[in-house]
C-alpha atoms as a PDB file:
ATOM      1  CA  UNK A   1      13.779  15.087  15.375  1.00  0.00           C
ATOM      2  CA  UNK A   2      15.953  14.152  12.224  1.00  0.00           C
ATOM      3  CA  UNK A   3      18.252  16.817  10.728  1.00  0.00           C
ATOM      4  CA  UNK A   4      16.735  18.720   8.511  1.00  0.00           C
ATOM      5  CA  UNK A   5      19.609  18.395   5.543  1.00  0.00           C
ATOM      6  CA  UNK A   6      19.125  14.554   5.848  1.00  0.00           C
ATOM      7  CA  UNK A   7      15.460  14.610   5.279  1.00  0.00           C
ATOM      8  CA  UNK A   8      16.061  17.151   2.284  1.00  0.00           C
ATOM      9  CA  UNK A   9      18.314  13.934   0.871  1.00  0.00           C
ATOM     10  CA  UNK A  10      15.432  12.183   1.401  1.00  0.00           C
ATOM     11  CA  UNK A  11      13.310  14.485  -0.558  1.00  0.00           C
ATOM     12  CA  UNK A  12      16.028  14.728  -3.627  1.00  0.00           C
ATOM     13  CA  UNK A  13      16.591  10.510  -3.402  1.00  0.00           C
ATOM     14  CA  UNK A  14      12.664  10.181  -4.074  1.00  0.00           C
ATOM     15  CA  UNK A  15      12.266  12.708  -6.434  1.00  0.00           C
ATOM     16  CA  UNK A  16      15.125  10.969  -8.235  1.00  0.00           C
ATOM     17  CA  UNK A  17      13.559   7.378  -8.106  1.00  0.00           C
ATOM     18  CA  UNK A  18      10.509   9.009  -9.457  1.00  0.00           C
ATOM     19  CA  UNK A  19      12.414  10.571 -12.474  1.00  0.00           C
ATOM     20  CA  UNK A  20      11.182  14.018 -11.304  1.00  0.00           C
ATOM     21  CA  UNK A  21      12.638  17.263 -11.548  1.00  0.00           C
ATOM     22  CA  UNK A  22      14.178  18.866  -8.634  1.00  0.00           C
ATOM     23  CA  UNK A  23      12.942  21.671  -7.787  1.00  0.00           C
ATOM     24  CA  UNK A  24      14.503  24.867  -5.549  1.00  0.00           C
ATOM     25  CA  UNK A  25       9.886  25.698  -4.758  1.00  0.00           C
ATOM     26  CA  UNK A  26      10.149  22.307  -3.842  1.00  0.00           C
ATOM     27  CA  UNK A  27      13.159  22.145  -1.192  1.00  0.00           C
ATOM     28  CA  UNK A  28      11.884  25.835   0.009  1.00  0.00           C
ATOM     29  CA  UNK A  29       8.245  24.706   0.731  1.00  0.00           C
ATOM     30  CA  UNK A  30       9.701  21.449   2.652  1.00  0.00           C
ATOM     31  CA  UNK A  31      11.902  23.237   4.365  1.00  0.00           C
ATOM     32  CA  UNK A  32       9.359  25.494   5.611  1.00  0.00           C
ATOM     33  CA  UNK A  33       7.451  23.041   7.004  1.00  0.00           C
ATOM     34  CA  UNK A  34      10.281  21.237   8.993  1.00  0.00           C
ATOM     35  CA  UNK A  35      11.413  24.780  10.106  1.00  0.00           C
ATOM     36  CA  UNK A  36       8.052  25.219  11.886  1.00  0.00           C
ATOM     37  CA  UNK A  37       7.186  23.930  15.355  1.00  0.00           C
ATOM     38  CA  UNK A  38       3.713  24.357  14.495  1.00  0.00           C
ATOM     39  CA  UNK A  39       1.423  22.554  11.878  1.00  0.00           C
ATOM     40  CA  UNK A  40       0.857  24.811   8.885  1.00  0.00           C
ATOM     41  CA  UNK A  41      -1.789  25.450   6.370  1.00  0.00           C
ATOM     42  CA  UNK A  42      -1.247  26.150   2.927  1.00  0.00           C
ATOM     43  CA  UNK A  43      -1.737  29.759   3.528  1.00  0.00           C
ATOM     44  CA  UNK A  44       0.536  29.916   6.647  1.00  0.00           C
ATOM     45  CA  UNK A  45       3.536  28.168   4.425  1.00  0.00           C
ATOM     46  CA  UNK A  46       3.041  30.978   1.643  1.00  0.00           C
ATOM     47  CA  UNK A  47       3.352  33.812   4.469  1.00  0.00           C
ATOM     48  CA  UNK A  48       6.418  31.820   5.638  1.00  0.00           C
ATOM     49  CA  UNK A  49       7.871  31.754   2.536  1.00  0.00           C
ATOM     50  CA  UNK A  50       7.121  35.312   1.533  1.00  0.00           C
ATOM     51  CA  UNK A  51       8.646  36.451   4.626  1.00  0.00           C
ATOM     52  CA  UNK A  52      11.546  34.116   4.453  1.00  0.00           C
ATOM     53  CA  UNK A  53      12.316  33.787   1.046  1.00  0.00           C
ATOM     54  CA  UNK A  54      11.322  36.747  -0.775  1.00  0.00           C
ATOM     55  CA  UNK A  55      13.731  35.978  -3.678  1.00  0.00           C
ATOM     56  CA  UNK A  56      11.957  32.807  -4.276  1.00  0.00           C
ATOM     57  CA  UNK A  57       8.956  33.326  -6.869  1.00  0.00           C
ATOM     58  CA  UNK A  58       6.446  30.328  -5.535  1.00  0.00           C
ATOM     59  CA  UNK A  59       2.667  31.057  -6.186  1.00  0.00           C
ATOM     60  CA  UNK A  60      -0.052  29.671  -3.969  1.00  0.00           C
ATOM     61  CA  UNK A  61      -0.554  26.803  -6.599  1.00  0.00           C
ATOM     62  CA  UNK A  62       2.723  25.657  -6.727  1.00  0.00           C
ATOM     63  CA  UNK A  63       2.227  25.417  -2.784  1.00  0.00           C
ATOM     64  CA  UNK A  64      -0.688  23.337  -2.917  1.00  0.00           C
ATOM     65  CA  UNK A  65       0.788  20.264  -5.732  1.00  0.00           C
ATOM     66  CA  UNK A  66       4.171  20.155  -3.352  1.00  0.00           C
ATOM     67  CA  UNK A  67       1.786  19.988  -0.475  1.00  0.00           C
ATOM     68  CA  UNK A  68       0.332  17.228  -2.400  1.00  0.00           C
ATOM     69  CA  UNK A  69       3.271  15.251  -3.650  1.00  0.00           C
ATOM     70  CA  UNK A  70       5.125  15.577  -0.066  1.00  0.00           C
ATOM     71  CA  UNK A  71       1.717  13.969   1.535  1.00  0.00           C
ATOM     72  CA  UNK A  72       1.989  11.095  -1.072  1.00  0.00           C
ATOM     73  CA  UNK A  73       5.583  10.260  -0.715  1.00  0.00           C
ATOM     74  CA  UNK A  74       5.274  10.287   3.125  1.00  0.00           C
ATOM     75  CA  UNK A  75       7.681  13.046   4.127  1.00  0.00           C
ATOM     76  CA  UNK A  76       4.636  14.920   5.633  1.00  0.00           C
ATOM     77  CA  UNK A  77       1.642  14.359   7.110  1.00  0.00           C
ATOM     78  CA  UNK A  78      -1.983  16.466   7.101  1.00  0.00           C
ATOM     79  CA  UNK A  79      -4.814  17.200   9.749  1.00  0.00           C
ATOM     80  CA  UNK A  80      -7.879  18.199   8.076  1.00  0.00           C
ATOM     81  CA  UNK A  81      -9.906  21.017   9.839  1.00  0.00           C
ATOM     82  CA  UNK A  82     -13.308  22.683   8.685  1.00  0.00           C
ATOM     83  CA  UNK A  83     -12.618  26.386   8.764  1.00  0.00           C
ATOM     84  CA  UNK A  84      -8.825  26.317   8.187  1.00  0.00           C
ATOM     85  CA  UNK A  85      -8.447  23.039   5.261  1.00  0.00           C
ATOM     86  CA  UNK A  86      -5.476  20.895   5.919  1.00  0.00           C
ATOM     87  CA  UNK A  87      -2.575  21.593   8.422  1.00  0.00           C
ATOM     88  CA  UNK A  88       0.833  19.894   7.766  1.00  0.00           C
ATOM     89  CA  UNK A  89       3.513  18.497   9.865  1.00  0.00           C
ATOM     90  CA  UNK A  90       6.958  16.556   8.637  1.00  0.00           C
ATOM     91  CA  UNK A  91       7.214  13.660   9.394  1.00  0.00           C
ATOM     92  CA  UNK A  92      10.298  13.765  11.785  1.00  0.00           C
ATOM     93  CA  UNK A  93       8.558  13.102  15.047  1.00  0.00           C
ATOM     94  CA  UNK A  94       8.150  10.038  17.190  1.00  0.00           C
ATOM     95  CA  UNK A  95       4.959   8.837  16.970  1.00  0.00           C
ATOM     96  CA  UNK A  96       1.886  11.270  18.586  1.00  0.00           C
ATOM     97  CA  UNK A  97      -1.606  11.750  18.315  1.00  0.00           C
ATOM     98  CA  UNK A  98      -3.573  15.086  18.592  1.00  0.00           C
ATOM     99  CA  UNK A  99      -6.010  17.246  20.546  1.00  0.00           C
ATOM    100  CA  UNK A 100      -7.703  19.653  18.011  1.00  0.00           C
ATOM    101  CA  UNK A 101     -10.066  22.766  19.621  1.00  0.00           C
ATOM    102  CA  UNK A 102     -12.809  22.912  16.865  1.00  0.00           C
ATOM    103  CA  UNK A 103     -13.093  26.574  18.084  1.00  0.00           C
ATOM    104  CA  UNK A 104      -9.346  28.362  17.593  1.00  0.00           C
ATOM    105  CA  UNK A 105      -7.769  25.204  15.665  1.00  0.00           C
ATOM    106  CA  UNK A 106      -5.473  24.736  18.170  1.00  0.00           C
ATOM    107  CA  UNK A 107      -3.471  21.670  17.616  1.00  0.00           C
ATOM    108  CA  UNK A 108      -1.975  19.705  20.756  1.00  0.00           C
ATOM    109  CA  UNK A 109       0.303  16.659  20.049  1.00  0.00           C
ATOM    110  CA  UNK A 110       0.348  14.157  22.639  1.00  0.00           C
ATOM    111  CA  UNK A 111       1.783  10.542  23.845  1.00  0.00           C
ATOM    112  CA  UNK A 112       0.023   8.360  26.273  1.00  0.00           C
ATOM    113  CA  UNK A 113       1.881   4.909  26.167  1.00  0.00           C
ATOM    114  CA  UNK A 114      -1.612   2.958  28.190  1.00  0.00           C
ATOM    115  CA  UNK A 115      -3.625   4.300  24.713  1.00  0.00           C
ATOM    116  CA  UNK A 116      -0.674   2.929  22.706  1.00  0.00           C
ATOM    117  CA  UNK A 117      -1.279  -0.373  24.654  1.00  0.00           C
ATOM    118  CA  UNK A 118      -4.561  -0.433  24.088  1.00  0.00           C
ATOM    119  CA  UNK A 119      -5.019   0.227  20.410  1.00  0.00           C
ATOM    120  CA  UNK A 120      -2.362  -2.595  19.801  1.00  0.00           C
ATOM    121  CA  UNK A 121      -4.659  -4.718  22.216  1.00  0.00           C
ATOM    122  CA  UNK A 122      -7.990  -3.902  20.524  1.00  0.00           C
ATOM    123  CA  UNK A 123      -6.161  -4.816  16.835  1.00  0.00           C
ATOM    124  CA  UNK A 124      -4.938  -8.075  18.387  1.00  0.00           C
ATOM    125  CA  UNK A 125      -8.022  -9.132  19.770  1.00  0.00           C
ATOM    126  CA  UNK A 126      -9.755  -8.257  16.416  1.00  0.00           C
ATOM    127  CA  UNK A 127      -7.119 -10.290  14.448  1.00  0.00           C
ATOM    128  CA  UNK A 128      -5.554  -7.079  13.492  1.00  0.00           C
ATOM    129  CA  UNK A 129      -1.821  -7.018  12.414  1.00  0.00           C
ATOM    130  CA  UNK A 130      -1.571  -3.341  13.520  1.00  0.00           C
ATOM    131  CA  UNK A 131       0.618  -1.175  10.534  1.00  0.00           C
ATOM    132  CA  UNK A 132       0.295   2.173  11.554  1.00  0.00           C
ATOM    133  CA  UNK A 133      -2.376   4.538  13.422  1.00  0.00           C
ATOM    134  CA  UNK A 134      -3.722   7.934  13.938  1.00  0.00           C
ATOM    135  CA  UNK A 135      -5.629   9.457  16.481  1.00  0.00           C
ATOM    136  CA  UNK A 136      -7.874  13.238  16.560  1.00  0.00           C
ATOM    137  CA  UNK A 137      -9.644  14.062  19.483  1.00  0.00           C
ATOM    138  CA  UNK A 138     -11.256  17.217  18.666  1.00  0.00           C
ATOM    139  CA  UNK A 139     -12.680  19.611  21.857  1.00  0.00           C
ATOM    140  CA  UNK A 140     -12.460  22.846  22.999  1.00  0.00           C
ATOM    141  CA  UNK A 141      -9.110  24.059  23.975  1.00  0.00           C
ATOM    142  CA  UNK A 142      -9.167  25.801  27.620  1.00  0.00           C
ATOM    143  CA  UNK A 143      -8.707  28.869  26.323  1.00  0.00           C
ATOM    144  CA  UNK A 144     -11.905  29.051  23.871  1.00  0.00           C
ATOM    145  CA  UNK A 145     -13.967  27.457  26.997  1.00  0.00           C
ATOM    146  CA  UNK A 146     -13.658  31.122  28.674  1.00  0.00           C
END
């Protein structure tokens, strides 16, 4: 997992190419979301932030276009799930896919090198030049099987 100052440099260098301004909301909500070792929701982020940053004044809104902006410029990534919207993770981590329990919304990130092999197979044998990939498998988590 990358240090978290370098992928704030990230974050100022592309809001700088862009001829944006930089934003303290913007850093905090960011930040918040590498912090986490869970994926987050909208929702979740503002209770972060309200908790962690109560001298900050961000509003759910705000929230939602750095949510947006982040996605498009690649720093994070979302999950989309029915009951709770979108869930968001940086994008720091090696390559994984996920298990998601359409129950709880439990999220489990996984590697499993043979799939890995396989997808790149499938793509070559379609005359696929494989650029990138994600996989969902969505279940029911043990627990919500009880």
């Amino acid at each position: 997992m990358q240090n978290n100052s370098i992928m704030i440099k990230k974050l100022k260098e592309i809001i700088k190419e862009k001829s944006m301004k930089y934003t303290k909301q913007r850093e905090v909500i960011f930040e918040t979301i590498l912090d986490s070792a869970k994926h987050l929701n909208a929702e979740e982020i503002n209770q972060t932030i309200l908790a962690s940053y109560p001298e900050e004044s961000i509003g759910i809104a705000t929230i939602y276009r750095a949510l947006v902006f982040l996605e498009e410029v690649n720093l994070i990534t979302s999950i989309a799930l029915d009951k709770d919207g979108k869930k968001f993770e940086a994008n720091t981590k090696q390559h994984h896919d996920h298990l998601i329990c359409v129950k709880c919304s439990k999220i489990i990130e996984f590697l499993d090198v043979q799939i890995e092999k396989k997808q790149e197979k499938i793509a070559k044998e379609n005359g696929f030049q494989l650029l990138n990939h994600t996989m969902y498998l969505y279940g029911i988590c043990k627990e919500c099987q009880d």
